[in-house]
PDB file of N, CA and C in Angstrom:
ATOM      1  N   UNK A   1     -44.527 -22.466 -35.860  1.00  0.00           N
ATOM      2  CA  UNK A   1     -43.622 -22.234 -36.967  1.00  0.00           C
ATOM      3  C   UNK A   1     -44.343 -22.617 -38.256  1.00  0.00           C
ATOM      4  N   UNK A   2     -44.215 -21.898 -39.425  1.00  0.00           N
ATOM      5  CA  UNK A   2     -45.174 -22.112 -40.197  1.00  0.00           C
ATOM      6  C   UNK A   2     -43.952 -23.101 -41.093  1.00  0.00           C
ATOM      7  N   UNK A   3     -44.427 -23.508 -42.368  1.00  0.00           N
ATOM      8  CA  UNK A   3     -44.009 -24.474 -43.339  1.00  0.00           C
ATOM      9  C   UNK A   3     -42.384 -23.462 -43.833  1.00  0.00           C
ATOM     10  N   UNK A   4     -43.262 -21.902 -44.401  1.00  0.00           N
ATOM     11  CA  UNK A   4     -41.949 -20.799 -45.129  1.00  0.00           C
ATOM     12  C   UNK A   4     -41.033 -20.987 -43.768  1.00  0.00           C
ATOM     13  N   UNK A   5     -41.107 -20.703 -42.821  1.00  0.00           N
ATOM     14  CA  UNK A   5     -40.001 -20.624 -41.603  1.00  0.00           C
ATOM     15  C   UNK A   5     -39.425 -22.069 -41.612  1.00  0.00           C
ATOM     16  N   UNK A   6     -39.772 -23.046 -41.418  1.00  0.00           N
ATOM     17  CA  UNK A   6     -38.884 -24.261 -41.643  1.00  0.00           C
ATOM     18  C   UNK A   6     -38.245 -24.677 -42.752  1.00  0.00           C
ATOM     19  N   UNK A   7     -39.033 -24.170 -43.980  1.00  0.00           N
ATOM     20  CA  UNK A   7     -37.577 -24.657 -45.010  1.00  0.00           C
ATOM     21  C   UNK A   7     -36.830 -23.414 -45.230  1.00  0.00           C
ATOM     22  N   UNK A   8     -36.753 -22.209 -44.298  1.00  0.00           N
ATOM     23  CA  UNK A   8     -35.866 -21.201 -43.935  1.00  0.00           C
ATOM     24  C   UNK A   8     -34.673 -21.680 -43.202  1.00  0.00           C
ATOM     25  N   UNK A   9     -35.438 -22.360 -41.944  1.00  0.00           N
ATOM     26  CA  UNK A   9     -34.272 -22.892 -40.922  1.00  0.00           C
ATOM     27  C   UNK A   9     -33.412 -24.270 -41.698  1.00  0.00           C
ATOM     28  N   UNK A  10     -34.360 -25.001 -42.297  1.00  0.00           N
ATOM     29  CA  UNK A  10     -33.487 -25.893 -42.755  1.00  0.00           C
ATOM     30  C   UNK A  10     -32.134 -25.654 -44.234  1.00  0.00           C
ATOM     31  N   UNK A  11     -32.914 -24.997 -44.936  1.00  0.00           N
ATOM     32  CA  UNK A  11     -31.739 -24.067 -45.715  1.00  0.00           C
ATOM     33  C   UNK A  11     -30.803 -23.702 -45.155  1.00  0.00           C
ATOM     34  N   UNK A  12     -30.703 -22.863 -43.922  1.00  0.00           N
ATOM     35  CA  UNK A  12     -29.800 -22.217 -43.319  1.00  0.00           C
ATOM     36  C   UNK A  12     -29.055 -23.402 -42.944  1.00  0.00           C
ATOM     37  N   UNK A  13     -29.930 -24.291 -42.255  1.00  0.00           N
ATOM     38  CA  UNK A  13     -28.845 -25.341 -41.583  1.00  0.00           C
ATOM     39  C   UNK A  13     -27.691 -26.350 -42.795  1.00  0.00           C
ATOM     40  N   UNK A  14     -28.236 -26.212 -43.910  1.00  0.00           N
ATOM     41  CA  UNK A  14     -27.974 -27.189 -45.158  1.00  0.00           C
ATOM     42  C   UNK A  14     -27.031 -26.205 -45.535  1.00  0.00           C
ATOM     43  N   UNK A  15     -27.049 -25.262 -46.028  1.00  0.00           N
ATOM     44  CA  UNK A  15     -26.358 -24.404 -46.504  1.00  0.00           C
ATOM     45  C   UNK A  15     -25.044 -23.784 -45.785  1.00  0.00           C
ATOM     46  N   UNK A  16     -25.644 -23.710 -44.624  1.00  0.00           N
ATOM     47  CA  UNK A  16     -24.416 -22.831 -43.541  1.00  0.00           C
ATOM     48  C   UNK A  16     -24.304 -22.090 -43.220  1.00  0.00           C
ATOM     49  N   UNK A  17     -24.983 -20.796 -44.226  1.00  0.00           N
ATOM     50  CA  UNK A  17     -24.921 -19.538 -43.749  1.00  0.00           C
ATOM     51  C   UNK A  17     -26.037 -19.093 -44.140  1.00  0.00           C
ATOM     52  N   UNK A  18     -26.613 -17.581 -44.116  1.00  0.00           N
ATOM     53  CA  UNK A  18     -28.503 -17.012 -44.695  1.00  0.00           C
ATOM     54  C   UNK A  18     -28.145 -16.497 -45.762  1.00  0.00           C
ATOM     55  N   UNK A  19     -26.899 -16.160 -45.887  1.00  0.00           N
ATOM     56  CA  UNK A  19     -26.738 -15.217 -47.091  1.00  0.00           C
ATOM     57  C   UNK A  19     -26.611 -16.498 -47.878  1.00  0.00           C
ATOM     58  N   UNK A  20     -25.963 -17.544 -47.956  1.00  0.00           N
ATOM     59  CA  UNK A  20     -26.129 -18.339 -49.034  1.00  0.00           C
ATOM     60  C   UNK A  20     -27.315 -19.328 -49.483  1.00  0.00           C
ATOM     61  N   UNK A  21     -28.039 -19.424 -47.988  1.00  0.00           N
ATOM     62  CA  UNK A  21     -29.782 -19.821 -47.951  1.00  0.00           C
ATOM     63  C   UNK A  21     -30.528 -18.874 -48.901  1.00  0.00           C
ATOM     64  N   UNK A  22     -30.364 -17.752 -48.772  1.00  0.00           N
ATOM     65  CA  UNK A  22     -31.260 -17.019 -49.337  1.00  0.00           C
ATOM     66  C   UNK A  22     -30.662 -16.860 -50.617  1.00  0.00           C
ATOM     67  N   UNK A  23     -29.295 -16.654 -51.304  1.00  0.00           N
ATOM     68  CA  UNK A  23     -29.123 -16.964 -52.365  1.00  0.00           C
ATOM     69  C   UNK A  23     -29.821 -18.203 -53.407  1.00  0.00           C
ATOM     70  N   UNK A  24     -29.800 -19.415 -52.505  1.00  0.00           N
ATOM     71  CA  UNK A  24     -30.595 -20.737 -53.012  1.00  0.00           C
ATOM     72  C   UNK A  24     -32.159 -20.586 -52.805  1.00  0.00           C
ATOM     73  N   UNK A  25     -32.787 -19.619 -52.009  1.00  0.00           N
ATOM     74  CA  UNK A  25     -34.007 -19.479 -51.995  1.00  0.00           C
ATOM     75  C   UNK A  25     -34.807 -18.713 -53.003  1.00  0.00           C
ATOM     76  N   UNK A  26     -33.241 -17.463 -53.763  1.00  0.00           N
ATOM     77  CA  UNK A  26     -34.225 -16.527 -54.178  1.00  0.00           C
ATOM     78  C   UNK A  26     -35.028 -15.686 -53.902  1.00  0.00           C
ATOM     79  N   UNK A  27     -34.497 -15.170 -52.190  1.00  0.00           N
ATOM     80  CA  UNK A  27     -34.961 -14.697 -51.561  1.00  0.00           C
ATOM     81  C   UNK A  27     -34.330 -13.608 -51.101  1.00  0.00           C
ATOM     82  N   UNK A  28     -34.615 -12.460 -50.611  1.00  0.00           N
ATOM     83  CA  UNK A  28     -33.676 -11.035 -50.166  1.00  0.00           C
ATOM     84  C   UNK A  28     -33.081 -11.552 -48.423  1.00  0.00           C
ATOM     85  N   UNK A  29     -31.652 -11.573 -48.070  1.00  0.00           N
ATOM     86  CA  UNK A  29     -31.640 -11.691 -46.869  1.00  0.00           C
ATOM     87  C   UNK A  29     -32.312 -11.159 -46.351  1.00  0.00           C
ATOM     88  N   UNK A  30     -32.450  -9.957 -46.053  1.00  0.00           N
ATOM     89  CA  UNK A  30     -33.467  -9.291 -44.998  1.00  0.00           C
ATOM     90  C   UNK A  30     -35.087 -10.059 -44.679  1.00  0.00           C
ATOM     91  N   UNK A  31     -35.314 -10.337 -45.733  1.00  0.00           N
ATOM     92  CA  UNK A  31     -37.044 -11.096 -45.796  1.00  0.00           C
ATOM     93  C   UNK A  31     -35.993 -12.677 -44.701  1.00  0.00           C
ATOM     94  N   UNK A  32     -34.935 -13.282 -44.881  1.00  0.00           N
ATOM     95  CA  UNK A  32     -35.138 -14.597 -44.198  1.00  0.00           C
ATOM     96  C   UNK A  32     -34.597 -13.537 -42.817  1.00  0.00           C
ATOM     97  N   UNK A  33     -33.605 -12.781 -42.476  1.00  0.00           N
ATOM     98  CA  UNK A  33     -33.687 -12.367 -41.098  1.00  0.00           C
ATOM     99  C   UNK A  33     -35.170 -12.283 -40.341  1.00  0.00           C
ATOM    100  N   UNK A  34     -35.768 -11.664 -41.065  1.00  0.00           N
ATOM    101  CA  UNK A  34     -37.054 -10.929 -40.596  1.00  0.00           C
ATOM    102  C   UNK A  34     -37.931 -12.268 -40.367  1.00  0.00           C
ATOM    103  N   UNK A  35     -37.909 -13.492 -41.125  1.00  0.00           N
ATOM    104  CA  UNK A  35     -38.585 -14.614 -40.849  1.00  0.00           C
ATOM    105  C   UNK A  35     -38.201 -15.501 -39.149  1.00  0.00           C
ATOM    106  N   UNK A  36     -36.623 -14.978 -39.969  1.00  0.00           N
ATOM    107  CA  UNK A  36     -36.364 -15.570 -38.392  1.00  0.00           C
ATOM    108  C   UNK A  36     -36.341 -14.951 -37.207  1.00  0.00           C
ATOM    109  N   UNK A  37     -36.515 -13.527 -36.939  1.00  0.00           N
ATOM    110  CA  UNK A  37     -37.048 -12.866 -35.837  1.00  0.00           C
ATOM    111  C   UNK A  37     -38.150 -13.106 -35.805  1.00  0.00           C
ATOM    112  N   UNK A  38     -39.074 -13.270 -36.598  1.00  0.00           N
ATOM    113  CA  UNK A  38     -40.625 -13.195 -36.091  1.00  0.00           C
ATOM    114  C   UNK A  38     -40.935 -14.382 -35.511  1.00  0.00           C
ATOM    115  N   UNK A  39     -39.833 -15.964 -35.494  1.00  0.00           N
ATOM    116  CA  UNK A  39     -39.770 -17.183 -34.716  1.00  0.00           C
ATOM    117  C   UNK A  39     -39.264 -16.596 -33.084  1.00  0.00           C
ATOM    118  N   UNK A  40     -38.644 -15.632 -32.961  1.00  0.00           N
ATOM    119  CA  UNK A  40     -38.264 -14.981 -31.702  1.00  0.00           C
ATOM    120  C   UNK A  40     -38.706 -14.214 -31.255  1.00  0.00           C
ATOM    121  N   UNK A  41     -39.867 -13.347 -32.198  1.00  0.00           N
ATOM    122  CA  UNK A  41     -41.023 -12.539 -31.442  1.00  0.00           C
ATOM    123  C   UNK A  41     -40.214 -11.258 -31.162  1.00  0.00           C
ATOM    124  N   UNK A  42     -39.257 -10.946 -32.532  1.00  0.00           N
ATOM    125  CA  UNK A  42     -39.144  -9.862 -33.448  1.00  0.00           C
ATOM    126  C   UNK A  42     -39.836  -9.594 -34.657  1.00  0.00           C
ATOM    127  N   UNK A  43     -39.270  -8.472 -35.484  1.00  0.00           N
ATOM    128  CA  UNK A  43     -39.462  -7.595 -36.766  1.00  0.00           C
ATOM    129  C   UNK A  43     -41.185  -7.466 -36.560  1.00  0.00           C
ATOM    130  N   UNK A  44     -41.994  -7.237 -35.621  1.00  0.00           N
ATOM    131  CA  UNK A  44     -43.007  -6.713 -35.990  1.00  0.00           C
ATOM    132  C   UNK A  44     -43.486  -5.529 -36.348  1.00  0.00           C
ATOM    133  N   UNK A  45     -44.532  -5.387 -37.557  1.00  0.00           N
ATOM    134  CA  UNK A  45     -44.553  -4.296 -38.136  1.00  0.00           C
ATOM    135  C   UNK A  45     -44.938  -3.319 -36.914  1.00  0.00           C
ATOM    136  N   UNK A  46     -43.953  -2.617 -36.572  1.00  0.00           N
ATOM    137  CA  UNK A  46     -44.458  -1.611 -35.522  1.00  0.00           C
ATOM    138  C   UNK A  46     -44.198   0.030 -36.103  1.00  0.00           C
ATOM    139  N   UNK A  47     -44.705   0.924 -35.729  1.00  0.00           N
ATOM    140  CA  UNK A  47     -44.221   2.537 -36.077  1.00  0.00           C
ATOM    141  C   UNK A  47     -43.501   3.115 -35.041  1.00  0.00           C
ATOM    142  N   UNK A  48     -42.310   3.138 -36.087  1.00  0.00           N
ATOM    143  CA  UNK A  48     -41.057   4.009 -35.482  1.00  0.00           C
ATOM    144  C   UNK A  48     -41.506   5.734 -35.701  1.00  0.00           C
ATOM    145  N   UNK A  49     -41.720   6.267 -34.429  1.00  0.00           N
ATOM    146  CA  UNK A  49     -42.183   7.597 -34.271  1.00  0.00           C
ATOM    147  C   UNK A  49     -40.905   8.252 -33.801  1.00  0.00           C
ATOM    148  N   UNK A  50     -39.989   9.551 -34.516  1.00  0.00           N
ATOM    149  CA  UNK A  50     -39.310   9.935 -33.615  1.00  0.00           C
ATOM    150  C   UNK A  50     -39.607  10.273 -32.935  1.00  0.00           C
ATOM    151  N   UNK A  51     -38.537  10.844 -30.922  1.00  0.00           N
ATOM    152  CA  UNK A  51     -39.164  11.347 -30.461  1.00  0.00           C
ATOM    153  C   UNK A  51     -39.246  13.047 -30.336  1.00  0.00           C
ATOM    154  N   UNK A  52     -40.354  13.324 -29.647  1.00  0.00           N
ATOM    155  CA  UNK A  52     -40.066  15.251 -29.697  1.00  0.00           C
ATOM    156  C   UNK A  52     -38.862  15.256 -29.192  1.00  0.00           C
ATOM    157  N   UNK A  53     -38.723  16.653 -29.903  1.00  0.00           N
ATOM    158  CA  UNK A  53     -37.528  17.333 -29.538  1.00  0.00           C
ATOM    159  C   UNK A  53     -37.786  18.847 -28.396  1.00  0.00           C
TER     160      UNK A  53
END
């Protein structure tokens, strides 16, 4: 877990919710979701290919 991911989790935990973490962070929810999937071994940059039709 790097340093940005823990004062992510701890915001969240202080705060209560991400949307209001990330309000106090100054940060876009999506960027702290995406922090916190990548602690779960989500949001990796992968390519979404549709498939043939």
């Amino acid at each position: 877990m790097s340093l940005r991911q823990f004062e992510y989790a701890l915001t969240v935990a202080t705060e209560g919710s991400v949307t209001a973490a990330a309000e106090s962070l100054r940060v876009a929810q999506p960027s702290m979701a995406c922090h916190r999937g990548r602690r779960a071994g989500r949001c990796s940059p992968r390519l979404h290919l549709p498939a043939p039709r």
